[in-house]
Protein backbone atom coordinates (compact mmCIF):
# COMPACT_ATOMS: atom_id res chain seq x y z
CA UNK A 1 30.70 -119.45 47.02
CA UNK A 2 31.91 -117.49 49.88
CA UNK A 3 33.81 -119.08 53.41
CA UNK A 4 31.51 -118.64 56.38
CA UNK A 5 34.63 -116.27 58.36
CA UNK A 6 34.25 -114.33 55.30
CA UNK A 7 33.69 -110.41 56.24
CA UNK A 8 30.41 -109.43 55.24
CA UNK A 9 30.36 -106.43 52.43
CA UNK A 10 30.28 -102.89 53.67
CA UNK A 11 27.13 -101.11 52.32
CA UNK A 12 27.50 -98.56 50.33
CA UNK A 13 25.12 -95.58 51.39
CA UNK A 14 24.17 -93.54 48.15
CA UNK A 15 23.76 -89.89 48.00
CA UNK A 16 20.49 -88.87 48.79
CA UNK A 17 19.38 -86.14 46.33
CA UNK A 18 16.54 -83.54 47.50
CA UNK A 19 12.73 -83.83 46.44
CA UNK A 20 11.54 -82.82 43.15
CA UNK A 21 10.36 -79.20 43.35
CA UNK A 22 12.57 -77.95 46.32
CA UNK A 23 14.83 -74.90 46.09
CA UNK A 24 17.84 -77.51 46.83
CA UNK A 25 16.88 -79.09 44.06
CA UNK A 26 16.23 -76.65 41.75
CA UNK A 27 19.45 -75.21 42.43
CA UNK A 28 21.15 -78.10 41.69
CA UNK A 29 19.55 -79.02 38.21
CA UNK A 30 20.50 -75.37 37.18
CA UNK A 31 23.94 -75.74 38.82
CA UNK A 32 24.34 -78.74 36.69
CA UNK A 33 22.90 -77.10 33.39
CA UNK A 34 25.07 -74.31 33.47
CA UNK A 35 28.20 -76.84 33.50
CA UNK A 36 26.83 -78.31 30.97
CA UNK A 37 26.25 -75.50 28.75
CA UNK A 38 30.24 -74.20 30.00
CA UNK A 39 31.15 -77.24 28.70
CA UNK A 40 29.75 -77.55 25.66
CA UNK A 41 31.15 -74.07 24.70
CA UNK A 42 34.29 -75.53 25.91
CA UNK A 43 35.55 -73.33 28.66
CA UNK A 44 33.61 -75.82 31.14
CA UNK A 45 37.18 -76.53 33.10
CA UNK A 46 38.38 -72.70 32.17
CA UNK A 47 39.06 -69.93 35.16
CA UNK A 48 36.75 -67.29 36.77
CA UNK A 49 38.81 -64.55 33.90
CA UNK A 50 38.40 -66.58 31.12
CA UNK A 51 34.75 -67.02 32.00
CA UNK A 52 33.86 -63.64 32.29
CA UNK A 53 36.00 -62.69 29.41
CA UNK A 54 33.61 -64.84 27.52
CA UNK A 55 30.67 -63.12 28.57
CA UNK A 56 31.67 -59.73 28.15
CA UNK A 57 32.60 -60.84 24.14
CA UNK A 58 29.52 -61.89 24.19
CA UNK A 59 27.54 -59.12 25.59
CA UNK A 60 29.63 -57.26 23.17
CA UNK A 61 28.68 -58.61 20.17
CA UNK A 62 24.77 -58.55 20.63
CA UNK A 63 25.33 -54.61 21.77
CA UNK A 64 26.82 -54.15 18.27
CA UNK A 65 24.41 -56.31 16.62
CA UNK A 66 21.31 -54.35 17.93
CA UNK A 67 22.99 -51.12 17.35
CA UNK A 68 23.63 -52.06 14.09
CA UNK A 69 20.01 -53.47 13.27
CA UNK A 70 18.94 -50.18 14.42
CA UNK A 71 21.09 -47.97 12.55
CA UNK A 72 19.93 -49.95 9.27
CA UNK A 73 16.20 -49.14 10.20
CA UNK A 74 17.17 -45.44 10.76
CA UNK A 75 18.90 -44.76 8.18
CA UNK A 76 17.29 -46.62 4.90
């Protein structure tokens, strides 16, 4: 087993997380879903540019989408 002059093992204190329903942790479960989501698009690790590039593509896309939708309704 172990020698009696051995040193005893060092405890290892574990991060406390906040209670269920705080603002702390609220913040952090959507702090941790939007990494997720980041990283499942794949730009998880990407800059603060690419990132927002992203977005504005995005944002992009669905304004031409509705505007589209609409001008089909309009003009049929």
């Amino acid at each position: 087993m172990g020698s009696k002059g051995a040193k005893p093992r060092k405890r290892e204190h574990s991060q406390h997380l906040p209670k269920v329903g705080t603002a702390t942790e609220n913040e952090r479960l959507l702090h941790d879903e939007q990494h997720a989501v980041l990283d499942q698009m794949g730009v998880g690790h990407a800059g603060r540019g690419v990132k927002s590039l992203v977005v504005v593509v995005a944002v992009v896309l669905v304004g031409c989408a509705v505007v589209g939708l609409m001008a089909v309704m309009v003009f049929r």
